[in-house]
C-alpha atoms as a PDB file:
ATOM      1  CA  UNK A   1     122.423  10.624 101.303  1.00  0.00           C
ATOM      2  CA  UNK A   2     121.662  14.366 103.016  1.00  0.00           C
ATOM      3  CA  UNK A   3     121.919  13.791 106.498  1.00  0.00           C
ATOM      4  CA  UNK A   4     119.911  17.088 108.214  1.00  0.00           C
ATOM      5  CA  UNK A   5     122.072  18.227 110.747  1.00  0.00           C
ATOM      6  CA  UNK A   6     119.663  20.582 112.100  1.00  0.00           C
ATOM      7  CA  UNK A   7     116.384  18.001 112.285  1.00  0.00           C
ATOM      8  CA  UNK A   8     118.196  15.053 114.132  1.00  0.00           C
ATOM      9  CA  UNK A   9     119.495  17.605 116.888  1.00  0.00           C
ATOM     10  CA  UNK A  10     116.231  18.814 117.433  1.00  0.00           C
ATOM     11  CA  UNK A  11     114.704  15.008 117.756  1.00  0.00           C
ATOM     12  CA  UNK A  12     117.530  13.426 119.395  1.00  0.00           C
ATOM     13  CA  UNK A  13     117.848  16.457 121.972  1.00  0.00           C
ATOM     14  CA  UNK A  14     114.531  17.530 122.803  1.00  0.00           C
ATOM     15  CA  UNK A  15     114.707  19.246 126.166  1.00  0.00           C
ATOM     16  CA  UNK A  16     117.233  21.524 126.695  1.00  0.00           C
ATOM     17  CA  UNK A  17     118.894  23.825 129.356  1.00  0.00           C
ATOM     18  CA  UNK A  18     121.084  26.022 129.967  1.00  0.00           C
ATOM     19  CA  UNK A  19     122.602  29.178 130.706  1.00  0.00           C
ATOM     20  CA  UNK A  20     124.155  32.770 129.118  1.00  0.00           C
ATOM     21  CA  UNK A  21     125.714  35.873 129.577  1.00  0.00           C
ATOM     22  CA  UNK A  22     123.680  38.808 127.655  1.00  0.00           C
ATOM     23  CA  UNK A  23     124.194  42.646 127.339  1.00  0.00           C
ATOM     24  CA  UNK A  24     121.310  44.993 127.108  1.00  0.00           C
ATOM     25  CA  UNK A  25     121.776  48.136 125.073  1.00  0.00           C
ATOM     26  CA  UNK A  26     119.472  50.455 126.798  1.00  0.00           C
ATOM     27  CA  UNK A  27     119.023  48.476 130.374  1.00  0.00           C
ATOM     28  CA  UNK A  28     121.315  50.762 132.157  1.00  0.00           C
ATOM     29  CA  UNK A  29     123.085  47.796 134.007  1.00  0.00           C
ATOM     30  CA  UNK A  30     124.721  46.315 130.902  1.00  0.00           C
ATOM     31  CA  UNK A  31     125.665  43.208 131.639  1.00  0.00           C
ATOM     32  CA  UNK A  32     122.662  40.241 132.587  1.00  0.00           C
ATOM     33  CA  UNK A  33     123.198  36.508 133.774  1.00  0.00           C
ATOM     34  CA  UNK A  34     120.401  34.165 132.340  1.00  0.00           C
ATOM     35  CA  UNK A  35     118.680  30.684 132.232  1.00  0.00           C
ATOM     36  CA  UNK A  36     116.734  29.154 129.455  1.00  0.00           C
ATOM     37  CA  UNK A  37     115.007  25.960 128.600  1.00  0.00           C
ATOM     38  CA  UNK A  38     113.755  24.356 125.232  1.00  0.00           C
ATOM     39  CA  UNK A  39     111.547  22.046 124.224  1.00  0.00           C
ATOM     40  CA  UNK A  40     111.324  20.812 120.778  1.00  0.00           C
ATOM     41  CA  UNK A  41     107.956  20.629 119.173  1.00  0.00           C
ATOM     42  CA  UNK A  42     108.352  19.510 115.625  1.00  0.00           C
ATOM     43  CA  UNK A  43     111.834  18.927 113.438  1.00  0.00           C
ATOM     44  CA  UNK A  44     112.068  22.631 113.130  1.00  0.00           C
ATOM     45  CA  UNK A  45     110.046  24.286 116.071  1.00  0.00           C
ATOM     46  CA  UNK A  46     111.336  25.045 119.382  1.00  0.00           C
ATOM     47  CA  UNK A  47     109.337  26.498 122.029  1.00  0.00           C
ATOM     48  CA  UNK A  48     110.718  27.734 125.535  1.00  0.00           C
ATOM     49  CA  UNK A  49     111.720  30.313 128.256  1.00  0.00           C
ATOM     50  CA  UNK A  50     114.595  32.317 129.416  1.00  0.00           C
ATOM     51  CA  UNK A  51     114.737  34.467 132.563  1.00  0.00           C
ATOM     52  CA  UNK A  52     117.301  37.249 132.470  1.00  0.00           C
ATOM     53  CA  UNK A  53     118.920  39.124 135.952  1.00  0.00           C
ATOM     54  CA  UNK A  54     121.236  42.212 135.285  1.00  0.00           C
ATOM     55  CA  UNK A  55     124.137  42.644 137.564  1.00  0.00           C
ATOM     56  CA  UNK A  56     125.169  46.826 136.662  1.00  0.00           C
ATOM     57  CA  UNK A  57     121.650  47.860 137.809  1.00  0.00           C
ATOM     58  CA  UNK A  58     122.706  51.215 140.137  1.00  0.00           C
ATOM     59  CA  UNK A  59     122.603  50.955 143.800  1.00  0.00           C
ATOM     60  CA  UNK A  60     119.090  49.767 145.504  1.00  0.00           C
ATOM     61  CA  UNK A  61     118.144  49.163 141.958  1.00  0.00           C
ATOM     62  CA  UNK A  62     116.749  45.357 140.532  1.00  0.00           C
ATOM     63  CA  UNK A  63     116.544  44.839 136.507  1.00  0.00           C
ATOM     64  CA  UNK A  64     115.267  41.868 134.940  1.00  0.00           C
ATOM     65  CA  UNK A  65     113.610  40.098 132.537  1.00  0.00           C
ATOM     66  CA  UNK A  66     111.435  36.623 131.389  1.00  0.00           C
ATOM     67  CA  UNK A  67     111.119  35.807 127.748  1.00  0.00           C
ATOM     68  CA  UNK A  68     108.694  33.447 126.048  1.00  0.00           C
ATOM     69  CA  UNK A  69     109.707  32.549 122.835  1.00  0.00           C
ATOM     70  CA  UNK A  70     109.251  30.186 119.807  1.00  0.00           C
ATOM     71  CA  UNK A  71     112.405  28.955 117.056  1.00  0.00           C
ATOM     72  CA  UNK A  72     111.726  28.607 113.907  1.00  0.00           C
ATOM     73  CA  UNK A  73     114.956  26.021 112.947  1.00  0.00           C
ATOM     74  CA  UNK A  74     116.350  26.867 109.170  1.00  0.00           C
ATOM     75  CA  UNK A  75     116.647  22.906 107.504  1.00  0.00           C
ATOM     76  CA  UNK A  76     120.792  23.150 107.135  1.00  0.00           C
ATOM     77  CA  UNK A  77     123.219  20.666 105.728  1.00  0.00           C
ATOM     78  CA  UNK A  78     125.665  22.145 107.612  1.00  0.00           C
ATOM     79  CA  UNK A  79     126.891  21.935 111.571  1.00  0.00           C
ATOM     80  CA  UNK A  80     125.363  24.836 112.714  1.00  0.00           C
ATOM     81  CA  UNK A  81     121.899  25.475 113.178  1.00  0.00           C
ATOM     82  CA  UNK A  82     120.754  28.940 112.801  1.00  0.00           C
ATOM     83  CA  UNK A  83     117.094  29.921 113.892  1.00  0.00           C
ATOM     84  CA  UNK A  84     114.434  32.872 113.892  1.00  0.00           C
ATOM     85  CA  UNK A  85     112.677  33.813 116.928  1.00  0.00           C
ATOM     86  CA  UNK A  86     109.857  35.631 118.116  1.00  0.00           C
ATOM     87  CA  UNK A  87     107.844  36.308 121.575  1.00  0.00           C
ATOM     88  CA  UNK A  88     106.948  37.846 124.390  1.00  0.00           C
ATOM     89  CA  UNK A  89     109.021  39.763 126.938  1.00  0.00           C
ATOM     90  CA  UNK A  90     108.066  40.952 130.398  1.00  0.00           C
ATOM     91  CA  UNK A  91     110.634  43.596 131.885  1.00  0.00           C
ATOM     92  CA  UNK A  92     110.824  44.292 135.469  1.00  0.00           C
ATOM     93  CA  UNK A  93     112.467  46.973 137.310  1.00  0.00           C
ATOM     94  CA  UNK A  94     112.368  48.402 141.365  1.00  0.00           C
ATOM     95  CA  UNK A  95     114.464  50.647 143.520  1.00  0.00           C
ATOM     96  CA  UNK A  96     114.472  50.646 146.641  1.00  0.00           C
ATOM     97  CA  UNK A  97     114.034  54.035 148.537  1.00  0.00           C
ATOM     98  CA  UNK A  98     114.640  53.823 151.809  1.00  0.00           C
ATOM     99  CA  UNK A  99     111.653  54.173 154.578  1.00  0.00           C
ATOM    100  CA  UNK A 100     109.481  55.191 151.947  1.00  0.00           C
ATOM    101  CA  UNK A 101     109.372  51.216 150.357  1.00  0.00           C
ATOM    102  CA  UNK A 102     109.907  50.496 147.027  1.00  0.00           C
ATOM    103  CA  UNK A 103     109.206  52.327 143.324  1.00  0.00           C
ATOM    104  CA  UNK A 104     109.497  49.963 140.252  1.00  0.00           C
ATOM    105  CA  UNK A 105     107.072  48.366 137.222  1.00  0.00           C
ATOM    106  CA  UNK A 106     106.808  45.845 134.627  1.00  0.00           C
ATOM    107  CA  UNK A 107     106.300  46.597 131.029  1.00  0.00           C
ATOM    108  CA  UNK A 108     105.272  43.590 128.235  1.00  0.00           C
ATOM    109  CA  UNK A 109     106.885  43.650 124.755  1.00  0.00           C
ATOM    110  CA  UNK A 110     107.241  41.435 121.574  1.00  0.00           C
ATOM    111  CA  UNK A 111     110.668  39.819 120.865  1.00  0.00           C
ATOM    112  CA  UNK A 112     112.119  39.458 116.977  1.00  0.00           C
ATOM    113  CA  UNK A 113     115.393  37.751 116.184  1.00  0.00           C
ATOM    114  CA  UNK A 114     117.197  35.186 115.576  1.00  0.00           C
ATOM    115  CA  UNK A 115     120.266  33.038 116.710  1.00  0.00           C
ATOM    116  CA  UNK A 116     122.584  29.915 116.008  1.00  0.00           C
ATOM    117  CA  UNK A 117     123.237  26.836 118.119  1.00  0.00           C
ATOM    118  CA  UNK A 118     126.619  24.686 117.593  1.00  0.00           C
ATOM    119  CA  UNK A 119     126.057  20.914 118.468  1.00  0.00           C
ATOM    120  CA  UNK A 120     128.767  19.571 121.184  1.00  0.00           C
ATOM    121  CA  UNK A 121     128.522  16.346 122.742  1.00  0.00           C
ATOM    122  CA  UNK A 122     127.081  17.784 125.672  1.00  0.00           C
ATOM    123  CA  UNK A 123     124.710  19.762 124.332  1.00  0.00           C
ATOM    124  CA  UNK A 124     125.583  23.352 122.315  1.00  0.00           C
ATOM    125  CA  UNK A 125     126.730  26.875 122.416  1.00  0.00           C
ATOM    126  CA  UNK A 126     124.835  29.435 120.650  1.00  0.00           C
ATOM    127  CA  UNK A 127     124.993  33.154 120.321  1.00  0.00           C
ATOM    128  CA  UNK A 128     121.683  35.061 120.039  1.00  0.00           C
ATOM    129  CA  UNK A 129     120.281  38.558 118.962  1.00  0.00           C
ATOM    130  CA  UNK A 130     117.323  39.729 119.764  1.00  0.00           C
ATOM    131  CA  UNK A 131     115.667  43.212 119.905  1.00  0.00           C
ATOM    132  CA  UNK A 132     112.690  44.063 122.370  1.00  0.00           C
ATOM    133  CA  UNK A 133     109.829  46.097 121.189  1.00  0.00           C
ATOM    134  CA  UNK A 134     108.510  47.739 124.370  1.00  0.00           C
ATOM    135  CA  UNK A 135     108.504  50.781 126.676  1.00  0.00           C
ATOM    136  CA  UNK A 136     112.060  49.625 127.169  1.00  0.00           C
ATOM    137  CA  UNK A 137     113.073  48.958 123.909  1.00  0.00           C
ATOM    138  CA  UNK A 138     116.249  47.363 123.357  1.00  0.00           C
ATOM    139  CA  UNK A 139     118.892  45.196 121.599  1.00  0.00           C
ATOM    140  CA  UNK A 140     119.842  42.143 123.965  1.00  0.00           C
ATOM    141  CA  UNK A 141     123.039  40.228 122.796  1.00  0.00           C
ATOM    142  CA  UNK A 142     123.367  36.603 124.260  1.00  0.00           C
ATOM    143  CA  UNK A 143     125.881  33.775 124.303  1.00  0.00           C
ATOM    144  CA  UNK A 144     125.799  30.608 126.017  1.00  0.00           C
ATOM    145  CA  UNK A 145     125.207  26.747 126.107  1.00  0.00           C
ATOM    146  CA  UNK A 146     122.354  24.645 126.350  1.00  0.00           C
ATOM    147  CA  UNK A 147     122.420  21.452 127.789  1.00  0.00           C
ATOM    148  CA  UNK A 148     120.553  17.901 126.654  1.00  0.00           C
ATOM    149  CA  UNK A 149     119.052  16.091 129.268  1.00  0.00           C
END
């Protein structure tokens, strides 16, 4: 008997959250603490949100991001569970100058990539890439853990 590694993780952990450490290739700051959720929809689709705050922004300057994505799980026999992705992203940026206020905008952009998730007992770590088709256009590298509730 084939035991699907991948399906009964999705059923038996359905809502998910967590946290991760990213790098940006082209943010200018580098470096980004983030939280996601995930809901899981069917055996092999996952559909949820991450939100995205980098920390090397320059002085008076805020960089972040919120991601709406879908997984598509790859049926595995093995432990790990690699998945596609796709979405939407919504970049933010402001500076602040002074007396004269603030300076800043949002762009919107499609996300394509794809990632792996390691069942624990807790919940899992997974690693992530993903590049962003925008005005800001970018590779974002991410690493983390998602926990079951």
């Amino acid at each position: 008997m084939t035991i699907n590694v991948s399906n009964s993780y999705a059923q038996t952990n359905k809502i998910r959250v967590g946290a991760a450490l990213s790098y940006g290739t082209q943010s200018n700051s580098g470096v980004a603490l983030g939280a996601n959720g995930y809901y899981t929809v069917t055996d092999n689709i996952d559909v949820g949100a991450d939100f995205k705050y980098y920390l090397g922004a320059p002085e008076h300057t805020t960089f972040w991001g919120i991601n709406f994505n879908g997984h598509y799980r790859f049926d595995t026999e093995g432990e790990i569970n690699p998945y596609a992705l796709a979405g939407i992203n919504i970049t933010n940026w402001s500076v602040d100058i002074g007396p004269f206020g603030n300076a800043g905008g949002s762009k919107v952009g499609l996300n394509v990539g794809g990632g792996a998730e390691y069942p624990l007992d807790f919940g899992a770590v997974f690693g992530e890439a993903k590049y962003i088709l925008s005005t800001y256009d970018q590779l974002v590298i991410s690493a983390g853990v998602r926990f079951s509730l």
